[in-house]
C-alpha atoms as a PDB file:
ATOM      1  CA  UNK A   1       0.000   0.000   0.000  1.00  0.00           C
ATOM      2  CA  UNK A   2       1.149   3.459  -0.252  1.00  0.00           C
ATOM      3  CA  UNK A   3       0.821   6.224   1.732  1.00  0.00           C
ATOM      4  CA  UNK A   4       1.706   9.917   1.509  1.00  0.00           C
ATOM      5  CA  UNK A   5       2.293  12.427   3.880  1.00  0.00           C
ATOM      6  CA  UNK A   6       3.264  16.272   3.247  1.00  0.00           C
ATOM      7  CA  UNK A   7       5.220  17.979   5.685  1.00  0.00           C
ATOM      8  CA  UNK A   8       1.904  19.878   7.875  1.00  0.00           C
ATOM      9  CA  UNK A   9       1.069  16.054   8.651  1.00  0.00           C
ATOM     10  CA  UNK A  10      -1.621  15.784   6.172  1.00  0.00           C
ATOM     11  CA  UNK A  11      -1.987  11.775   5.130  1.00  0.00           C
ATOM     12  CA  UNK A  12      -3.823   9.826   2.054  1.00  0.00           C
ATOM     13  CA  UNK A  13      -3.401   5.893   1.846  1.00  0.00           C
ATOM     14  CA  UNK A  14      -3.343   4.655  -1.477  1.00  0.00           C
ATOM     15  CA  UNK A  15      -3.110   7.962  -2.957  1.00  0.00           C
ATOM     16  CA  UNK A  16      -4.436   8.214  -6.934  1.00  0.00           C
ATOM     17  CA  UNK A  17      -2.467   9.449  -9.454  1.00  0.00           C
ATOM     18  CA  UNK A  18      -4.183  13.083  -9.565  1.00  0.00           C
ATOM     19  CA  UNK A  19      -3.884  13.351  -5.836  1.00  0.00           C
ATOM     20  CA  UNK A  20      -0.179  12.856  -5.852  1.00  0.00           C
ATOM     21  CA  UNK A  21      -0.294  15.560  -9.083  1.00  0.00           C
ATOM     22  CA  UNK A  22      -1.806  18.131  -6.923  1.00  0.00           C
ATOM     23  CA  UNK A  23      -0.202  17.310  -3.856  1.00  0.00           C
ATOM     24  CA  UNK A  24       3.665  18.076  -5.915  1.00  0.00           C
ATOM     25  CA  UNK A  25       1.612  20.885  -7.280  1.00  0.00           C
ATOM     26  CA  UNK A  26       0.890  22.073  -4.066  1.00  0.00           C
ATOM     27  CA  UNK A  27       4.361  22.435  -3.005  1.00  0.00           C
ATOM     28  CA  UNK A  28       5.995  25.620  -1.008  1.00  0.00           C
ATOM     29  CA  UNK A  29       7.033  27.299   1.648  1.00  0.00           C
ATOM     30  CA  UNK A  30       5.439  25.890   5.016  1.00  0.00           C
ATOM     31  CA  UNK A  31       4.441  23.428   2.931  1.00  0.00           C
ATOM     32  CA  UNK A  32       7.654  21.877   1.199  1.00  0.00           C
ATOM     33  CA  UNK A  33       7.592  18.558   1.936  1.00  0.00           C
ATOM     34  CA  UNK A  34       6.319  15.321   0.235  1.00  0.00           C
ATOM     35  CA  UNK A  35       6.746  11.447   1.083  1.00  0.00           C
ATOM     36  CA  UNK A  36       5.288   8.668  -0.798  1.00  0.00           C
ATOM     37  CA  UNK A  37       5.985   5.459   1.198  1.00  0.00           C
ATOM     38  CA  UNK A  38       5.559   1.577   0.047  1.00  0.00           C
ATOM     39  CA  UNK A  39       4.319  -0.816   3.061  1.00  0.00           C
ATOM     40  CA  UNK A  40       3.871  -3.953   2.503  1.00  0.00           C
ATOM     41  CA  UNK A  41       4.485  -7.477   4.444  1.00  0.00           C
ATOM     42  CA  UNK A  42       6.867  -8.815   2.186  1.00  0.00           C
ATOM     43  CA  UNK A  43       8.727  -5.598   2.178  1.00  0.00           C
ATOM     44  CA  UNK A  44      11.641  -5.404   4.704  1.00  0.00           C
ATOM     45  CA  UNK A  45      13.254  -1.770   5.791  1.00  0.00           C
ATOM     46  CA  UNK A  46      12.280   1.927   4.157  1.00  0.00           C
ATOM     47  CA  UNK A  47      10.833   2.003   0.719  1.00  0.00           C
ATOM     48  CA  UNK A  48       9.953   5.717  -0.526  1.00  0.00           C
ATOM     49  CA  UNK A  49      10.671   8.732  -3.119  1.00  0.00           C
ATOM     50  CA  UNK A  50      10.428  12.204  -0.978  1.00  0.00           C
ATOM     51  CA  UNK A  51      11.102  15.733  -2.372  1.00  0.00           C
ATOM     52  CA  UNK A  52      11.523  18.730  -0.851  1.00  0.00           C
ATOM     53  CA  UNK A  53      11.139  21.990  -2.268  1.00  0.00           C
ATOM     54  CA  UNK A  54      14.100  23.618  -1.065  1.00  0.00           C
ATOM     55  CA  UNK A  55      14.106  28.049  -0.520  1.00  0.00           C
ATOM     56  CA  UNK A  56      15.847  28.156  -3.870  1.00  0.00           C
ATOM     57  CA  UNK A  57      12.756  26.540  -5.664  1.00  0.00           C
ATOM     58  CA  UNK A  58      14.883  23.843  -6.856  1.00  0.00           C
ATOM     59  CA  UNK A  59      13.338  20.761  -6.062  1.00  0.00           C
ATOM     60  CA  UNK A  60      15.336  18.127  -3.621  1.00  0.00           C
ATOM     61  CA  UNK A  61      14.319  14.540  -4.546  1.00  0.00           C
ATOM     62  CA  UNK A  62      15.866  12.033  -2.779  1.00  0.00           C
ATOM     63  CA  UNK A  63      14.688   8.163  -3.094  1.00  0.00           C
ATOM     64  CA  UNK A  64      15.217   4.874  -0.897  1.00  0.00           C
ATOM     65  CA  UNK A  65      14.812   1.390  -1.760  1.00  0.00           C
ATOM     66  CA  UNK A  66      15.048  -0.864   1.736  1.00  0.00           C
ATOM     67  CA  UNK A  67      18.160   0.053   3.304  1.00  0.00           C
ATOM     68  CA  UNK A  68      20.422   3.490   3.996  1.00  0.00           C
ATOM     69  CA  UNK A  69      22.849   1.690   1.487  1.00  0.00           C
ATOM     70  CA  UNK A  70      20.231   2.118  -0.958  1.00  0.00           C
ATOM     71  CA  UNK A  71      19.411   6.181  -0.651  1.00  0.00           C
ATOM     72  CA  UNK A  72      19.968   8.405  -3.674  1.00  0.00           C
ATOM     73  CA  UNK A  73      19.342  12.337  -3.798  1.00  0.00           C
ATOM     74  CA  UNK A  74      19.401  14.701  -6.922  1.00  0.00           C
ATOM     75  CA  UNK A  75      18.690  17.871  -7.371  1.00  0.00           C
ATOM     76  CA  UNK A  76      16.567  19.566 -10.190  1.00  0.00           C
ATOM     77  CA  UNK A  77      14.362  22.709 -10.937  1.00  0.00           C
ATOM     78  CA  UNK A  78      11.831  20.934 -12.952  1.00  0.00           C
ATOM     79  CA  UNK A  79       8.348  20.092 -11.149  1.00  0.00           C
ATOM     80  CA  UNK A  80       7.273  18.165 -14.689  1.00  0.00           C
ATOM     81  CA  UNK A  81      10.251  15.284 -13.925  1.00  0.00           C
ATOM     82  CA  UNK A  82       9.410  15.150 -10.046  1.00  0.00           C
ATOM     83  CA  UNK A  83       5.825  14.681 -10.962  1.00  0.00           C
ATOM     84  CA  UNK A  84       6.532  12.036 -13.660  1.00  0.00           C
ATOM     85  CA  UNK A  85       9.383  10.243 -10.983  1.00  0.00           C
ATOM     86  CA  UNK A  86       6.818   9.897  -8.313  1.00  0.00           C
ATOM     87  CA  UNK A  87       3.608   8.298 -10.435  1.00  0.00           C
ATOM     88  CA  UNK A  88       6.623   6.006 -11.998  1.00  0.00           C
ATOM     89  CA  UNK A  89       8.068   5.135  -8.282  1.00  0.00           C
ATOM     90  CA  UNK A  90       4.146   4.686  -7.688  1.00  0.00           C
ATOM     91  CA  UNK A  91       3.335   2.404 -10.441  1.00  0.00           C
ATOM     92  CA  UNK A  92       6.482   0.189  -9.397  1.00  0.00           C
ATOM     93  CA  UNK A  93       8.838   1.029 -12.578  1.00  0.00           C
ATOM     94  CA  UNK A  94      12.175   1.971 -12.288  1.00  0.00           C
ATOM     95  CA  UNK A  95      13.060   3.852 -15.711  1.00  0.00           C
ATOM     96  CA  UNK A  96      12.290   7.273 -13.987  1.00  0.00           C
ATOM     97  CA  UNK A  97      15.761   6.888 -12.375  1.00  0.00           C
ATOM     98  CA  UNK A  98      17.400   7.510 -15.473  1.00  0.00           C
ATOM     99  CA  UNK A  99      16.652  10.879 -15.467  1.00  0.00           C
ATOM    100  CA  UNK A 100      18.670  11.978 -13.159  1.00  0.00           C
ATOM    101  CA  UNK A 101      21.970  12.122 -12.264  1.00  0.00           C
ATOM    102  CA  UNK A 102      22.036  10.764  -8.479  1.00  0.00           C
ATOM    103  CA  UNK A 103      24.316  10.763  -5.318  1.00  0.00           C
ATOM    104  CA  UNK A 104      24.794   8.239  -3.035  1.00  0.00           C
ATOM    105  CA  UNK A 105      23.588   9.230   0.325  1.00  0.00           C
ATOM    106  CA  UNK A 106      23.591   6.236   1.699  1.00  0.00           C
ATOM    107  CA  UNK A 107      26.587   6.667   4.587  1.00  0.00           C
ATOM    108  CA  UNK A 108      24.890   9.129   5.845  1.00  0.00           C
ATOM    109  CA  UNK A 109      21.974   7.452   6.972  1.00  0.00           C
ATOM    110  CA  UNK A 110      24.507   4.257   7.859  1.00  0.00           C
ATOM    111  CA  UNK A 111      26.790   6.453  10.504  1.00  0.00           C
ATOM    112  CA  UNK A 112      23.432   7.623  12.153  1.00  0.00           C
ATOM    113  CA  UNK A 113      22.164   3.778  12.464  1.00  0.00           C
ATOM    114  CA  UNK A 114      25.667   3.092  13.809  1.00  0.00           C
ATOM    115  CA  UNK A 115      25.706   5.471  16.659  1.00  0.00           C
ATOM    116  CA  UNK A 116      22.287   4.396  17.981  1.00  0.00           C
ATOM    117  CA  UNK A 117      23.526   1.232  18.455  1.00  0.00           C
END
């Protein structure tokens, strides 16, 4: 199932396609903030595709498939390729990745985990 949440809390499970639209669309200051999470059973550790629309207006999109080894970020200015990116991640394909040239955030995440321990 998927859920998304925008950064003033608001929730939909099993968003449609025009509600993610609209909620991207909807995107700015106080209100910058988009996750579109995966949960299923069979799905171990942190499956999303985020953005954040950063001051700038260049848009932050960052992605995560199961583990912190496994986080990318890029940034762009185009809403048109977040929008397309997050139906894609939504529909399950992966050929939206291509689009981008990504980073490896991954350690980040993995030094954080560490220290908890």
């Amino acid at each position: 199932m998927l859920i998304a949440r925008t950064s003033r809390g608001a929730g939909i499970r099993k968003p449609s396609r025009p509600a993610i639209r609209n909620m991207l669309a909807n995107l700015r200051r106080g209100n910058s903030h988009l996750v579109l999470e995966r949960t299923e059973e069979n799905l171990e550790g942190d499956w999303y595709i985020q953005v954040r629309l950063r001051d700038n207006n260049i848009y932050e999109l960052e992605y995560r498939d199961g583990v912190p080894a496994v986080h990318y970020q890029t940034l762009t200015v185009s809403l048109a390729k977040v929008t397309d990116a997050f139906i894609a991640w939504a529909d399950g394909r992966t050929d939206w990745k291509a689009g981008f040239m990504w980073t490896n955030i991954g350690s980040r995440f993995m030094e954080q985990a560490d220290t908890a321990e």
